[in-house]
C-alpha atoms as a PDB file:
ATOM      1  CA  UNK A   1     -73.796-102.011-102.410  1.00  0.00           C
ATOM      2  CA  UNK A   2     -70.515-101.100-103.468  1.00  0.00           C
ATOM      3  CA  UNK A   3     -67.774 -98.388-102.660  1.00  0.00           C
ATOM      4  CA  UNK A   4     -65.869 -96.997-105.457  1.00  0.00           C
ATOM      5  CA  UNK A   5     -62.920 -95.229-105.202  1.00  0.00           C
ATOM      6  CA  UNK A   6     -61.692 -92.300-106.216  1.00  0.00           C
ATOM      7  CA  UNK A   7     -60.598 -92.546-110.104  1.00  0.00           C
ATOM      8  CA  UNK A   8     -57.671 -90.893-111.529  1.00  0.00           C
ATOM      9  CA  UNK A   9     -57.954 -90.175-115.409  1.00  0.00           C
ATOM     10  CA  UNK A  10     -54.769 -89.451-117.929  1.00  0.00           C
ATOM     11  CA  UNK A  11     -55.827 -87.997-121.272  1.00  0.00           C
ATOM     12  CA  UNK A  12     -53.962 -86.866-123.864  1.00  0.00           C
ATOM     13  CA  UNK A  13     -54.850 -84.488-126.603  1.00  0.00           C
ATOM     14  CA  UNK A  14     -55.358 -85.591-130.891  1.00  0.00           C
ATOM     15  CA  UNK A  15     -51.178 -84.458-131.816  1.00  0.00           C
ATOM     16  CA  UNK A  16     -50.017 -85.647-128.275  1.00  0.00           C
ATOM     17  CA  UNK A  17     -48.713 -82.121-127.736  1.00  0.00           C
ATOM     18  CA  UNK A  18     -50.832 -82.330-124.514  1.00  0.00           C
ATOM     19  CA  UNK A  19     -51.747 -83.890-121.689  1.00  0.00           C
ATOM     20  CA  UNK A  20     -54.620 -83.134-118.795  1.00  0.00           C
ATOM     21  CA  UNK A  21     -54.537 -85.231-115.436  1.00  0.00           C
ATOM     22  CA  UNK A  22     -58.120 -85.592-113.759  1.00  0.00           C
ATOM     23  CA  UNK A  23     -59.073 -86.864-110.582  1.00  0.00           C
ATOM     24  CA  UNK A  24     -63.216 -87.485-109.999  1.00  0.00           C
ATOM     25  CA  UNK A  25     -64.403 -87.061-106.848  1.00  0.00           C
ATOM     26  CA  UNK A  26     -63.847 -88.637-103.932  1.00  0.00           C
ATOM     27  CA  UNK A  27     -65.528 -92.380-102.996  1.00  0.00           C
ATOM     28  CA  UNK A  28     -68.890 -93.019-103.890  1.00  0.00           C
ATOM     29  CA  UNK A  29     -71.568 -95.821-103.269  1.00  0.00           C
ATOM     30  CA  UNK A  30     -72.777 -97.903-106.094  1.00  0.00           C
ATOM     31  CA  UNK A  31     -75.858 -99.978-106.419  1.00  0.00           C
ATOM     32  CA  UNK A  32     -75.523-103.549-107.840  1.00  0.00           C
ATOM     33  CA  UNK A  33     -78.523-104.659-108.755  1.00  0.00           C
ATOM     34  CA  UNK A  34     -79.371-108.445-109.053  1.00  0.00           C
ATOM     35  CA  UNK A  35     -80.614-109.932-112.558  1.00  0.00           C
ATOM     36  CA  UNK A  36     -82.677-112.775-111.113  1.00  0.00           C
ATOM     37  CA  UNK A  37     -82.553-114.738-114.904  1.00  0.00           C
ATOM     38  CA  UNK A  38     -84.782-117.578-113.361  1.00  0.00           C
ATOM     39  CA  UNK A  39     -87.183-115.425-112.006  1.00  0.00           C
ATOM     40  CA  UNK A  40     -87.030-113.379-115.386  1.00  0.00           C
ATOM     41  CA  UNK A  41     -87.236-117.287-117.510  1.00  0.00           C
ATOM     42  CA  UNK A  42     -90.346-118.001-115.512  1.00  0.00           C
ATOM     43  CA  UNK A  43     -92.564-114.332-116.081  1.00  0.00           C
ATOM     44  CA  UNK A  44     -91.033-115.228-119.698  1.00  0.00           C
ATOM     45  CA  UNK A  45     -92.028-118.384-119.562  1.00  0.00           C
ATOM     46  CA  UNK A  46     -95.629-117.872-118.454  1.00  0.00           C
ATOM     47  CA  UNK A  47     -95.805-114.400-121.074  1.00  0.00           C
ATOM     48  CA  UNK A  48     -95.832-117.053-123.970  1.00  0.00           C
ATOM     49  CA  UNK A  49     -97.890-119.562-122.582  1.00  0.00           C
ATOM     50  CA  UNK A  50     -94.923-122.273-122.227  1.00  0.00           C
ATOM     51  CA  UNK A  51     -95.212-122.308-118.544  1.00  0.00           C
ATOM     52  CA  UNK A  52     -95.961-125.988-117.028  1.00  0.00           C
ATOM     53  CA  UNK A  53     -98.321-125.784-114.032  1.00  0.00           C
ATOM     54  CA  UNK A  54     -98.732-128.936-111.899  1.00  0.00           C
ATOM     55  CA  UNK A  55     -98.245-131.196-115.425  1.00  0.00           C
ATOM     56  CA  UNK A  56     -99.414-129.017-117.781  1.00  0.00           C
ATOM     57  CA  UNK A  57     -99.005-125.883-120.107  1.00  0.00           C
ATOM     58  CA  UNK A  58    -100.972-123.025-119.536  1.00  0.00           C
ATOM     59  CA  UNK A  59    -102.493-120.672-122.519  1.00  0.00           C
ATOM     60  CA  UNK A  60    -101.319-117.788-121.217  1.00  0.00           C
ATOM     61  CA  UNK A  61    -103.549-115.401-118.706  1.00  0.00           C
ATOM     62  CA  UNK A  62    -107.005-117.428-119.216  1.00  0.00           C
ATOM     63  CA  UNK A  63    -108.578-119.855-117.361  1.00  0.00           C
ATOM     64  CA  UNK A  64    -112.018-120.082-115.431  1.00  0.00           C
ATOM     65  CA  UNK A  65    -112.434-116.594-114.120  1.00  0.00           C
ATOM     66  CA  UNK A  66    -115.420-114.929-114.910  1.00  0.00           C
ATOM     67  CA  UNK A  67    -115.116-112.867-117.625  1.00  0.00           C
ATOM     68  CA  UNK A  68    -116.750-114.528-120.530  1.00  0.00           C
ATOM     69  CA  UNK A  69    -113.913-114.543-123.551  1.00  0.00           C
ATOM     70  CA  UNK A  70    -115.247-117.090-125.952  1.00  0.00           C
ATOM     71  CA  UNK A  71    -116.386-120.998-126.013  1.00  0.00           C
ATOM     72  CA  UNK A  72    -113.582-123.250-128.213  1.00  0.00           C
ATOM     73  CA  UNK A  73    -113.518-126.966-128.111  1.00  0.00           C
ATOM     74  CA  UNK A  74    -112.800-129.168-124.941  1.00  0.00           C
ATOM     75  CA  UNK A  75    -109.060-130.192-124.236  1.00  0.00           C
ATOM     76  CA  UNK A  76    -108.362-132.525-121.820  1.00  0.00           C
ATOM     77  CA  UNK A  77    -107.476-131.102-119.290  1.00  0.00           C
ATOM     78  CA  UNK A  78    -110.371-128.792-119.144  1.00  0.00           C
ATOM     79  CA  UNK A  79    -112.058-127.993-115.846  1.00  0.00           C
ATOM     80  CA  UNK A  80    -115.731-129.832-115.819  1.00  0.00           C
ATOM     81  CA  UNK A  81    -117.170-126.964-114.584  1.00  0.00           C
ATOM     82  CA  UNK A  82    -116.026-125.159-118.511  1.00  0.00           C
ATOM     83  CA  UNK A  83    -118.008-127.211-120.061  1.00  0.00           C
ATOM     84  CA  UNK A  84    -120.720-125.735-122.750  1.00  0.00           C
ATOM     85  CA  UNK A  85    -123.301-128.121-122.294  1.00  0.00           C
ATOM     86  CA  UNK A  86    -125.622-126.679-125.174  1.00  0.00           C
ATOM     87  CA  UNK A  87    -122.756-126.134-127.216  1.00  0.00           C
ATOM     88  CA  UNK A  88    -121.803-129.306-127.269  1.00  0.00           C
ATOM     89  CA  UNK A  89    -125.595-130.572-127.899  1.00  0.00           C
ATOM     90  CA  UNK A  90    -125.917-128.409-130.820  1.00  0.00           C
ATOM     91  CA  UNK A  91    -122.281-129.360-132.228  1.00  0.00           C
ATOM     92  CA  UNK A  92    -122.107-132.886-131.363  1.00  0.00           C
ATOM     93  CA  UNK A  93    -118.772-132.645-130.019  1.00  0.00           C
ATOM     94  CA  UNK A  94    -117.464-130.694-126.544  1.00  0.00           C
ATOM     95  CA  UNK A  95    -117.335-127.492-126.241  1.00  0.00           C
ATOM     96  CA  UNK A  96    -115.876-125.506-123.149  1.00  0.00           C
ATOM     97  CA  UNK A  97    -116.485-121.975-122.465  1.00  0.00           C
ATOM     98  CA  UNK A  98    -113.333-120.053-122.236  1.00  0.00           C
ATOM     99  CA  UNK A  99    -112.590-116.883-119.604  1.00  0.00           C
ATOM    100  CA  UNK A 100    -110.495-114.216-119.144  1.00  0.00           C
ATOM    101  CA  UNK A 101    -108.841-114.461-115.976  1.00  0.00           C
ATOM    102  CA  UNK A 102    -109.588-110.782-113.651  1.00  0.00           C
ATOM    103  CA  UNK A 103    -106.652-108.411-114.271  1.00  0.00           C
ATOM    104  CA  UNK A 104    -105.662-105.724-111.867  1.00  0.00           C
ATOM    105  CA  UNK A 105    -105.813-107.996-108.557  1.00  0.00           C
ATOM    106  CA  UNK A 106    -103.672-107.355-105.898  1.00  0.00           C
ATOM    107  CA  UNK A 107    -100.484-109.240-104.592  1.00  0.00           C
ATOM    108  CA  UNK A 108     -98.801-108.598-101.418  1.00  0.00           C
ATOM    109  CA  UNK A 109     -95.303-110.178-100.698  1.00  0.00           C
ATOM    110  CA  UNK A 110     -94.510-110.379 -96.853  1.00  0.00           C
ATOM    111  CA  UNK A 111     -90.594-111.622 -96.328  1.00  0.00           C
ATOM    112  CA  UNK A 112     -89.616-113.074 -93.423  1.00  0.00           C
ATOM    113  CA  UNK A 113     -85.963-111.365 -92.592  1.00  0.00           C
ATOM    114  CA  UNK A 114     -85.606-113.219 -89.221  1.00  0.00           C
ATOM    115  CA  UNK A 115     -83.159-114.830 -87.396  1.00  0.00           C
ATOM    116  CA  UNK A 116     -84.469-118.624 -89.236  1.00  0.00           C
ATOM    117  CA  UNK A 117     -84.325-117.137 -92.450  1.00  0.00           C
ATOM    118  CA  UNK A 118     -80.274-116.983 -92.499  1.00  0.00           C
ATOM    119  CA  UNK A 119     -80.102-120.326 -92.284  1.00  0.00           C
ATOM    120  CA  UNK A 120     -77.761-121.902 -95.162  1.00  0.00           C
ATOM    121  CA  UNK A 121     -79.431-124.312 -97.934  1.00  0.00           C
ATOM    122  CA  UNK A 122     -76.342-125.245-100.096  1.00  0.00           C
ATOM    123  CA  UNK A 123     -74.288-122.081-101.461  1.00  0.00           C
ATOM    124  CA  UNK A 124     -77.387-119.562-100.036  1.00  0.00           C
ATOM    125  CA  UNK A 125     -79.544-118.731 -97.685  1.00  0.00           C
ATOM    126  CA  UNK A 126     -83.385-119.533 -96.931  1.00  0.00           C
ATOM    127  CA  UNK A 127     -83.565-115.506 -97.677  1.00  0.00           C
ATOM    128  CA  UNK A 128     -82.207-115.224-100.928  1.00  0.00           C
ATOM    129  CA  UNK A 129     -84.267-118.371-101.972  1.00  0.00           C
ATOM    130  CA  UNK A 130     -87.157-116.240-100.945  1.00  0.00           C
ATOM    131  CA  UNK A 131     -86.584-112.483-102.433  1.00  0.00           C
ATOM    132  CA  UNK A 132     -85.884-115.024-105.650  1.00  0.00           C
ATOM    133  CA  UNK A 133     -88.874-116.414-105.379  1.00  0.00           C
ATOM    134  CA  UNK A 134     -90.937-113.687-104.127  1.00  0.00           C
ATOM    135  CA  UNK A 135     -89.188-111.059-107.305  1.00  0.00           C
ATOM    136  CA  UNK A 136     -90.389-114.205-109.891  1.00  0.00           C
ATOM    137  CA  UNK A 137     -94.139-114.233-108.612  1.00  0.00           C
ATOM    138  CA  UNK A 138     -94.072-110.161-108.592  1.00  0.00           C
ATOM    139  CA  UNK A 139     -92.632-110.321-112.227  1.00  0.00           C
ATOM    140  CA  UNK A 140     -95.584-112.790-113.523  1.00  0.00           C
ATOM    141  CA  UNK A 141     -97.833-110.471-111.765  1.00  0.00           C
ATOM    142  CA  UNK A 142     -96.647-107.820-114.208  1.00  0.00           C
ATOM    143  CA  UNK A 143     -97.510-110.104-117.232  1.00  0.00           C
ATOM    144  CA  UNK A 144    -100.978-111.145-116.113  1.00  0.00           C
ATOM    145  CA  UNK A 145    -101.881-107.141-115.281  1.00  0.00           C
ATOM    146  CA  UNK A 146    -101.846-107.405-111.706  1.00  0.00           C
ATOM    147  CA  UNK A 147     -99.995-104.899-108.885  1.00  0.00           C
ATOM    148  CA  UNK A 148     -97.619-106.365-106.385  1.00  0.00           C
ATOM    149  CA  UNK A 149     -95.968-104.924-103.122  1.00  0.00           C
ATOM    150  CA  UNK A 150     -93.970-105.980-101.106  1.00  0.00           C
ATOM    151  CA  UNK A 151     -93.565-106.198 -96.735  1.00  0.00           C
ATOM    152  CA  UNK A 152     -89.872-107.198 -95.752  1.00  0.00           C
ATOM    153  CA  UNK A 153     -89.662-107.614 -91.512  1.00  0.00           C
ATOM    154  CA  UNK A 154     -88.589-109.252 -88.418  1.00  0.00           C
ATOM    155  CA  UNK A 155     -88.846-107.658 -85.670  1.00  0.00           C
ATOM    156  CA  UNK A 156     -89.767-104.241 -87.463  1.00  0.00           C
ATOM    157  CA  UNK A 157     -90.799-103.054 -90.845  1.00  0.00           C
ATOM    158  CA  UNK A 158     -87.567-103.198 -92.600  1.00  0.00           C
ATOM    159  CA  UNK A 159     -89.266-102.517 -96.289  1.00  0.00           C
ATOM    160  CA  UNK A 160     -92.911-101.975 -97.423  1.00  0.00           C
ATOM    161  CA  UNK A 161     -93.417-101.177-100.777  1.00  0.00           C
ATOM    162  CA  UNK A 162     -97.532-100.346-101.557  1.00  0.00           C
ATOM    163  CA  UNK A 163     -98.959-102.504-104.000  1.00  0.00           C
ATOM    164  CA  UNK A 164     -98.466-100.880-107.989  1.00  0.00           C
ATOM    165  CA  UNK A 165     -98.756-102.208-111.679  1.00  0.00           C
ATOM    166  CA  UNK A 166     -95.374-103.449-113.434  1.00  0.00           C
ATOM    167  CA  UNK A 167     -94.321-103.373-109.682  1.00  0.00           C
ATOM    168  CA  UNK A 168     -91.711-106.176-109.890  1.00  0.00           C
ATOM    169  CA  UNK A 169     -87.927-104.086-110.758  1.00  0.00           C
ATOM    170  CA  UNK A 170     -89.876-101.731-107.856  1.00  0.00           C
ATOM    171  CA  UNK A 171     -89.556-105.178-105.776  1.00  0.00           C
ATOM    172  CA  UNK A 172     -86.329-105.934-107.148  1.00  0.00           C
ATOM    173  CA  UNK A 173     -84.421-102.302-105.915  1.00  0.00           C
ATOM    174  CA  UNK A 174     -86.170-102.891-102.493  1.00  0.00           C
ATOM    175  CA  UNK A 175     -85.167-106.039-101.728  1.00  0.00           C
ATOM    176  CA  UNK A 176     -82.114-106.857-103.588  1.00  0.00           C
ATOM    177  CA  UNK A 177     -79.151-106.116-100.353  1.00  0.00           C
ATOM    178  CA  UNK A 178     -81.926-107.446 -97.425  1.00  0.00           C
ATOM    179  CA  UNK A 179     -79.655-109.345 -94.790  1.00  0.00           C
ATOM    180  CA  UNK A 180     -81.154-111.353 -92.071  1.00  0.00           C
ATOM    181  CA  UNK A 181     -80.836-110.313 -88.414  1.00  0.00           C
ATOM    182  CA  UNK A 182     -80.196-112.219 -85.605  1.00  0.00           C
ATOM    183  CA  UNK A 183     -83.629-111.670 -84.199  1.00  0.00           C
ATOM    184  CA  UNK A 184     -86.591-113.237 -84.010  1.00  0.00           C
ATOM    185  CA  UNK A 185     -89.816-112.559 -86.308  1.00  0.00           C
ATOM    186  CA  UNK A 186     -92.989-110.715 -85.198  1.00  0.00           C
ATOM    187  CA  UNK A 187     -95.330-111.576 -87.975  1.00  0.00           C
ATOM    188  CA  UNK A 188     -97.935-108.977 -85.993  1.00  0.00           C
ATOM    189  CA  UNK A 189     -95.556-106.193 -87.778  1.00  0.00           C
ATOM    190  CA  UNK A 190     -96.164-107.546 -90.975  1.00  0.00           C
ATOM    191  CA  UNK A 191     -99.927-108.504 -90.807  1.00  0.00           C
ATOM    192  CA  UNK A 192    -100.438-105.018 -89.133  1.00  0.00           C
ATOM    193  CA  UNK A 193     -98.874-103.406 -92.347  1.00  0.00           C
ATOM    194  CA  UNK A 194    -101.624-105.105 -94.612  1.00  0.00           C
ATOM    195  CA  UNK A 195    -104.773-105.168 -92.464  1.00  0.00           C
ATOM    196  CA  UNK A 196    -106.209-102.307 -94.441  1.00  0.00           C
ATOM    197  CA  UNK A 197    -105.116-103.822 -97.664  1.00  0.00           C
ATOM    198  CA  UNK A 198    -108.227-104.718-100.314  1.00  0.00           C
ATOM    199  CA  UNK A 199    -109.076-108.638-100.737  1.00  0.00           C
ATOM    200  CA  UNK A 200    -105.432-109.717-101.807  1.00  0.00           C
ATOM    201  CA  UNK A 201    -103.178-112.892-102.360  1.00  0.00           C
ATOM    202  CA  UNK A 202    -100.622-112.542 -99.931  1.00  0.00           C
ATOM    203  CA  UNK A 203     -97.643-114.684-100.209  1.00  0.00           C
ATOM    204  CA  UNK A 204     -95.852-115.434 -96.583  1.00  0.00           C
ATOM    205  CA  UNK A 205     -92.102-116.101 -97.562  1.00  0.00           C
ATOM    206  CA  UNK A 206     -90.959-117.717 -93.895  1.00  0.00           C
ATOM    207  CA  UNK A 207     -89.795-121.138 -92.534  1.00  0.00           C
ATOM    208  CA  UNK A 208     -91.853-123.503 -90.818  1.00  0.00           C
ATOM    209  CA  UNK A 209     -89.462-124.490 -88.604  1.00  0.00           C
ATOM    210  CA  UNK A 210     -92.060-125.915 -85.496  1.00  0.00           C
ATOM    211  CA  UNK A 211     -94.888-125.157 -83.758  1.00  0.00           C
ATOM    212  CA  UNK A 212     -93.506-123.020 -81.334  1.00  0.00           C
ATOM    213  CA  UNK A 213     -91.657-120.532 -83.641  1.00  0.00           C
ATOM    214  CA  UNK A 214     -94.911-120.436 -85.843  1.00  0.00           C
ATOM    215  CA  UNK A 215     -97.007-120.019 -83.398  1.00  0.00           C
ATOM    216  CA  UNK A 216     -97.880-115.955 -83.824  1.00  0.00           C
ATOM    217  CA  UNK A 217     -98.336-117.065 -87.602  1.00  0.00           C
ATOM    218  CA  UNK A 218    -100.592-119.727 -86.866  1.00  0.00           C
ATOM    219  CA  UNK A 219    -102.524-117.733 -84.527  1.00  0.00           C
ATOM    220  CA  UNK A 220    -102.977-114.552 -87.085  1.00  0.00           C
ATOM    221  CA  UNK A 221    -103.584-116.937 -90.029  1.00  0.00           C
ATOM    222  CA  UNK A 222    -107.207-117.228 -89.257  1.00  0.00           C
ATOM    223  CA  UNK A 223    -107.790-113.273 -89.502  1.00  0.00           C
ATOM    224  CA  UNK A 224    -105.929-113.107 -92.887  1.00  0.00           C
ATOM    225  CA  UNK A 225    -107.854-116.141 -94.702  1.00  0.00           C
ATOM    226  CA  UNK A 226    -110.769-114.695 -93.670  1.00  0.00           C
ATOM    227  CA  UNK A 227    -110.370-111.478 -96.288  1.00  0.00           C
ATOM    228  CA  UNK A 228    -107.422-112.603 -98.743  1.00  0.00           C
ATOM    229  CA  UNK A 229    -106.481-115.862-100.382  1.00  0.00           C
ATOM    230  CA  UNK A 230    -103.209-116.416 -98.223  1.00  0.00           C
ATOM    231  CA  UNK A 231    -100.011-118.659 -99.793  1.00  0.00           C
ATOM    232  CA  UNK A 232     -97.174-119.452 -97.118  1.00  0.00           C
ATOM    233  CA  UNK A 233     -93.887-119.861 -98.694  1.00  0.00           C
ATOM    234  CA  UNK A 234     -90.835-122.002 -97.278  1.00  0.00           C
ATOM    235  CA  UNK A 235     -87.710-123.432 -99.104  1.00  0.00           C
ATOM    236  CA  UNK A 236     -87.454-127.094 -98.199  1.00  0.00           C
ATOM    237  CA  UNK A 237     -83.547-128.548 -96.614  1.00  0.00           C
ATOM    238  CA  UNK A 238     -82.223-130.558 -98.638  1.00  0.00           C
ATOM    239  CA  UNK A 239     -80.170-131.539 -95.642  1.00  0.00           C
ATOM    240  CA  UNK A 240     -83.311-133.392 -94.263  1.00  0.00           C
ATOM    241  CA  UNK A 241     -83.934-135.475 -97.182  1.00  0.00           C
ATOM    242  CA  UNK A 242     -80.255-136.424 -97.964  1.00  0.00           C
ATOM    243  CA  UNK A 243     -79.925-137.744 -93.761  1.00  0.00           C
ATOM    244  CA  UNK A 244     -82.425-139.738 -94.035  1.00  0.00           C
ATOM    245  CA  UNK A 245     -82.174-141.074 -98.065  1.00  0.00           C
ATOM    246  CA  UNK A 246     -78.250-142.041 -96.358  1.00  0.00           C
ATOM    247  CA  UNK A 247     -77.705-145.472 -95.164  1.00  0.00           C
ATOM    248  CA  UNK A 248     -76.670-145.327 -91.238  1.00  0.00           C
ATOM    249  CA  UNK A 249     -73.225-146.968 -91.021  1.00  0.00           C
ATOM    250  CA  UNK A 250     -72.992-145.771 -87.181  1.00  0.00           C
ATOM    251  CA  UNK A 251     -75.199-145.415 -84.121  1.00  0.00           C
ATOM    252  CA  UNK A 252     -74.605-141.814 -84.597  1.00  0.00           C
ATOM    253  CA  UNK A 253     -76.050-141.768 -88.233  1.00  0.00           C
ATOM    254  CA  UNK A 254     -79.994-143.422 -86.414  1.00  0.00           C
ATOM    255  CA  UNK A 255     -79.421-140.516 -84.401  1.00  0.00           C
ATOM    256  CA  UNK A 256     -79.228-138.244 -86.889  1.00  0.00           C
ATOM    257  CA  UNK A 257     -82.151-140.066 -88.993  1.00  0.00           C
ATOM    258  CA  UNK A 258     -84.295-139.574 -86.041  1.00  0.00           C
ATOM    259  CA  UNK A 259     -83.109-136.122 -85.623  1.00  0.00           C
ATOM    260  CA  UNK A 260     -84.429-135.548 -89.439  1.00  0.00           C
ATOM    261  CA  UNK A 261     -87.549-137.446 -88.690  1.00  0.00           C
ATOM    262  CA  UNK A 262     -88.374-135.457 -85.888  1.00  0.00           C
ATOM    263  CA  UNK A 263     -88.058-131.989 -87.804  1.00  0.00           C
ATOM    264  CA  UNK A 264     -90.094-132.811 -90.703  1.00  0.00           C
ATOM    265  CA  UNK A 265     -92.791-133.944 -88.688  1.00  0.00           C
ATOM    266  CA  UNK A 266     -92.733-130.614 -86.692  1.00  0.00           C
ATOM    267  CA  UNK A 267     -92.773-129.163 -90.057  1.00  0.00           C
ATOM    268  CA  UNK A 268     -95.601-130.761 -91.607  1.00  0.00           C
ATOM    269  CA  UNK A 269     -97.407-130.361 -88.488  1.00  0.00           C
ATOM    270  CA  UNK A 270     -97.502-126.618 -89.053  1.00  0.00           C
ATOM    271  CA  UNK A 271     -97.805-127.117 -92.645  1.00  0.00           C
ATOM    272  CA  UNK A 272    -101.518-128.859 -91.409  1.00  0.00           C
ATOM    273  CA  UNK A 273    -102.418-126.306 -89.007  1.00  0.00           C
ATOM    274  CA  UNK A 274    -102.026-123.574 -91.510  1.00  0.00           C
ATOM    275  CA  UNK A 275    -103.822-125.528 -93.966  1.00  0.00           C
ATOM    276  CA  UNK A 276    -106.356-126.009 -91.271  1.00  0.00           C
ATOM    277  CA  UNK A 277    -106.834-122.508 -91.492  1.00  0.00           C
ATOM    278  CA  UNK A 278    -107.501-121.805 -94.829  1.00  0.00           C
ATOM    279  CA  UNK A 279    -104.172-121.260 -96.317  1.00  0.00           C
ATOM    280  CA  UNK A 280    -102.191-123.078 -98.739  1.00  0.00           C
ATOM    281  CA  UNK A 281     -98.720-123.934 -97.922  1.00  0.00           C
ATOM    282  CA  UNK A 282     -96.119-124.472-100.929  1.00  0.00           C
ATOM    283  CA  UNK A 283     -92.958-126.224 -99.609  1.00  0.00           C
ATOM    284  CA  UNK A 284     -90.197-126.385-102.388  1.00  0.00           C
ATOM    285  CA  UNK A 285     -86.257-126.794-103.148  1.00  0.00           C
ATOM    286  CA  UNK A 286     -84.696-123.468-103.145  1.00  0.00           C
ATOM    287  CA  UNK A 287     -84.080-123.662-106.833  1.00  0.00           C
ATOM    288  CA  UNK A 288     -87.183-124.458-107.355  1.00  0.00           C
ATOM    289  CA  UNK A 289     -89.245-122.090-104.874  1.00  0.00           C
ATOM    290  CA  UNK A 290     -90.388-119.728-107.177  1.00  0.00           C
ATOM    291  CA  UNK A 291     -91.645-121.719-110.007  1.00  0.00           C
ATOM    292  CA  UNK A 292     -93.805-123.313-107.213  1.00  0.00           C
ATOM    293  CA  UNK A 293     -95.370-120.200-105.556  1.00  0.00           C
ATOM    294  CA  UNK A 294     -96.160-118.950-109.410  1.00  0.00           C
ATOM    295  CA  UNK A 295     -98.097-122.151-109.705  1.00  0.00           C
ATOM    296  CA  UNK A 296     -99.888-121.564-106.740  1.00  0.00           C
ATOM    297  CA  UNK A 297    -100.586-117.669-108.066  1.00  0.00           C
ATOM    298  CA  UNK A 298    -101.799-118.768-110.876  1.00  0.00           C
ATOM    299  CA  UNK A 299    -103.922-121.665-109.870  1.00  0.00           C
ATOM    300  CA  UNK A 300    -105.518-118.854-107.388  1.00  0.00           C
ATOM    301  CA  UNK A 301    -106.305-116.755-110.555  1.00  0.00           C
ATOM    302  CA  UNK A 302    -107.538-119.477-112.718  1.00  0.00           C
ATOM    303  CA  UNK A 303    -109.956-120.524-109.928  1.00  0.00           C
ATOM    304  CA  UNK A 304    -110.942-117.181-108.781  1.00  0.00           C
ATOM    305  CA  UNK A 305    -110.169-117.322-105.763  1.00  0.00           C
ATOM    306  CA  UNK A 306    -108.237-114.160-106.477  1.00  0.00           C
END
């Protein structure tokens, strides 16, 4: 959000006989919208099929499913369970059945706005690596026909956005001037804003920080597998890595190791628990956060689990 002044114009008529002074009104308050290019590379990127998941390229919105679309010949990296056993008896070579993946699913965004969420990770914070990567999994939503909404909280509902088709600039004018607060999360907002929500994916953009700060998420997580396919979402410190990749040159630096040590452990101790409960957990650099939760999206379609 911007504040523009007010503008004082000069103009002058065609023989310069004339002149008119204007002044517009008084200040007004503009809305900057971001552009989000990676997010936009990646719907791009998965719209023509050049999108690598986990190694390789995907052929745009197919996989297993269960709509029947056609049976072609095997590839590699086919899932066994494609397979067109009698096709590939009769044709003496493998055959895999090929499926449309369901359009018109449902995708729920719920961003953490909390006092962890400010935290820095290089030139931003673990928020803006989150509306980036929630904004690139709502924009591949568009391309593969599904609706997306959005839930932004901490200790209230600070945006909630229903769940629509070609939802993702929606997503983008809702979230694009969200600021954390110095507070801490209640995840029971957010949950309570999607109990009534249809069987959904819903993508948990928070940090996993320890077992403490979790612990209303790990508690609710149980409720939420139980009717959606749940993804939790956190932006990895580079920080972490970089302390401990360093070679200690004082008793201060095995402090600091240890420190590091210490925190990841916490982390991937939630990351189990969650697991644990039937979620997946997708842990990523902030750069590349969103490429990693539209994996996980679309390895959720592909399986239909979604």
């Amino acid at each position: 959000r911007h504040t523009v002044g007010a503008v004082a114009a000069r103009a002058r008529g065609p023989l310069g006989l004339g002149r008119w002074h204007h002044r517009l009104e008084a200040d007004r308050e503009v809305l900057v919208y971001p552009d989000l290019p990676a997010a936009r590379r990646l719907a791009l990127a998965v719209r023509s099929g050049r999108f690598r998941e986990e190694g390789r390229l995907t052929r745009g919105p197919l996989g297993l499913g269960t709509d029947f679309e056609s049976i072609r010949e095997y590839v590699p990296d086919d899932d066994v369970r494609q397979v067109n056993w009698r096709a590939t008896q009769r044709l003496q070579r493998p055959m895999s059945n090929q499926f449309r993946v369901e359009q018109d699913r449902q995708v729920l965004l719920l961003v953490d706005a909390g006092r962890l969420m400010g935290a820095p990770l290089d030139t931003r914070t673990r928020l803006d690596a989150a509306v980036d990567a929630a904004v690139a999994v709502a924009l591949v939503a568009d391309v593969v026909g599904d609706r997306s909404g959005v839930v932004a909280f901490d200790r209230v509902l600070r945006r909630q956005l229903s769940a629509r088709r070609a939802g993702g600039d929606a997503i983008v004018r809702a979230l694009f001037d969200l600021e954390p607060v110095a507070e801490e999360s209640d995840y029971e907002v957010a949950f309570r804003a999607v109990e009534g929500a249809k069987r959904s994916l819903i993508v948990v953009f928070t940090d996993l920080l320890e077992e403490g700060a979790a612990r209303p998420l790990l508690d609710a997580m149980p409720v939420l597998t139980r009717k959606h396919e749940v993804i939790v979402a956190s932006a990895a410190d580079p920080g972490l890595a970089a302390v401990l990749r360093a070679r200690p040159a004082a008793v201060a630096d095995v402090y600091a190791s240890a420190v590091a040590l210490d925190v990841l452990a916490a982390r991937e101790q939630v990351a189990h628990r969650l697991r644990a409960a039937g979620a997946r957990v997708v842990e990523a650099p902030a750069g590349a956060l969103g490429a990693a939760c539209v994996r996980a999206y679309l390895a959720a379609k592909a399986s239909a689990r979604l």
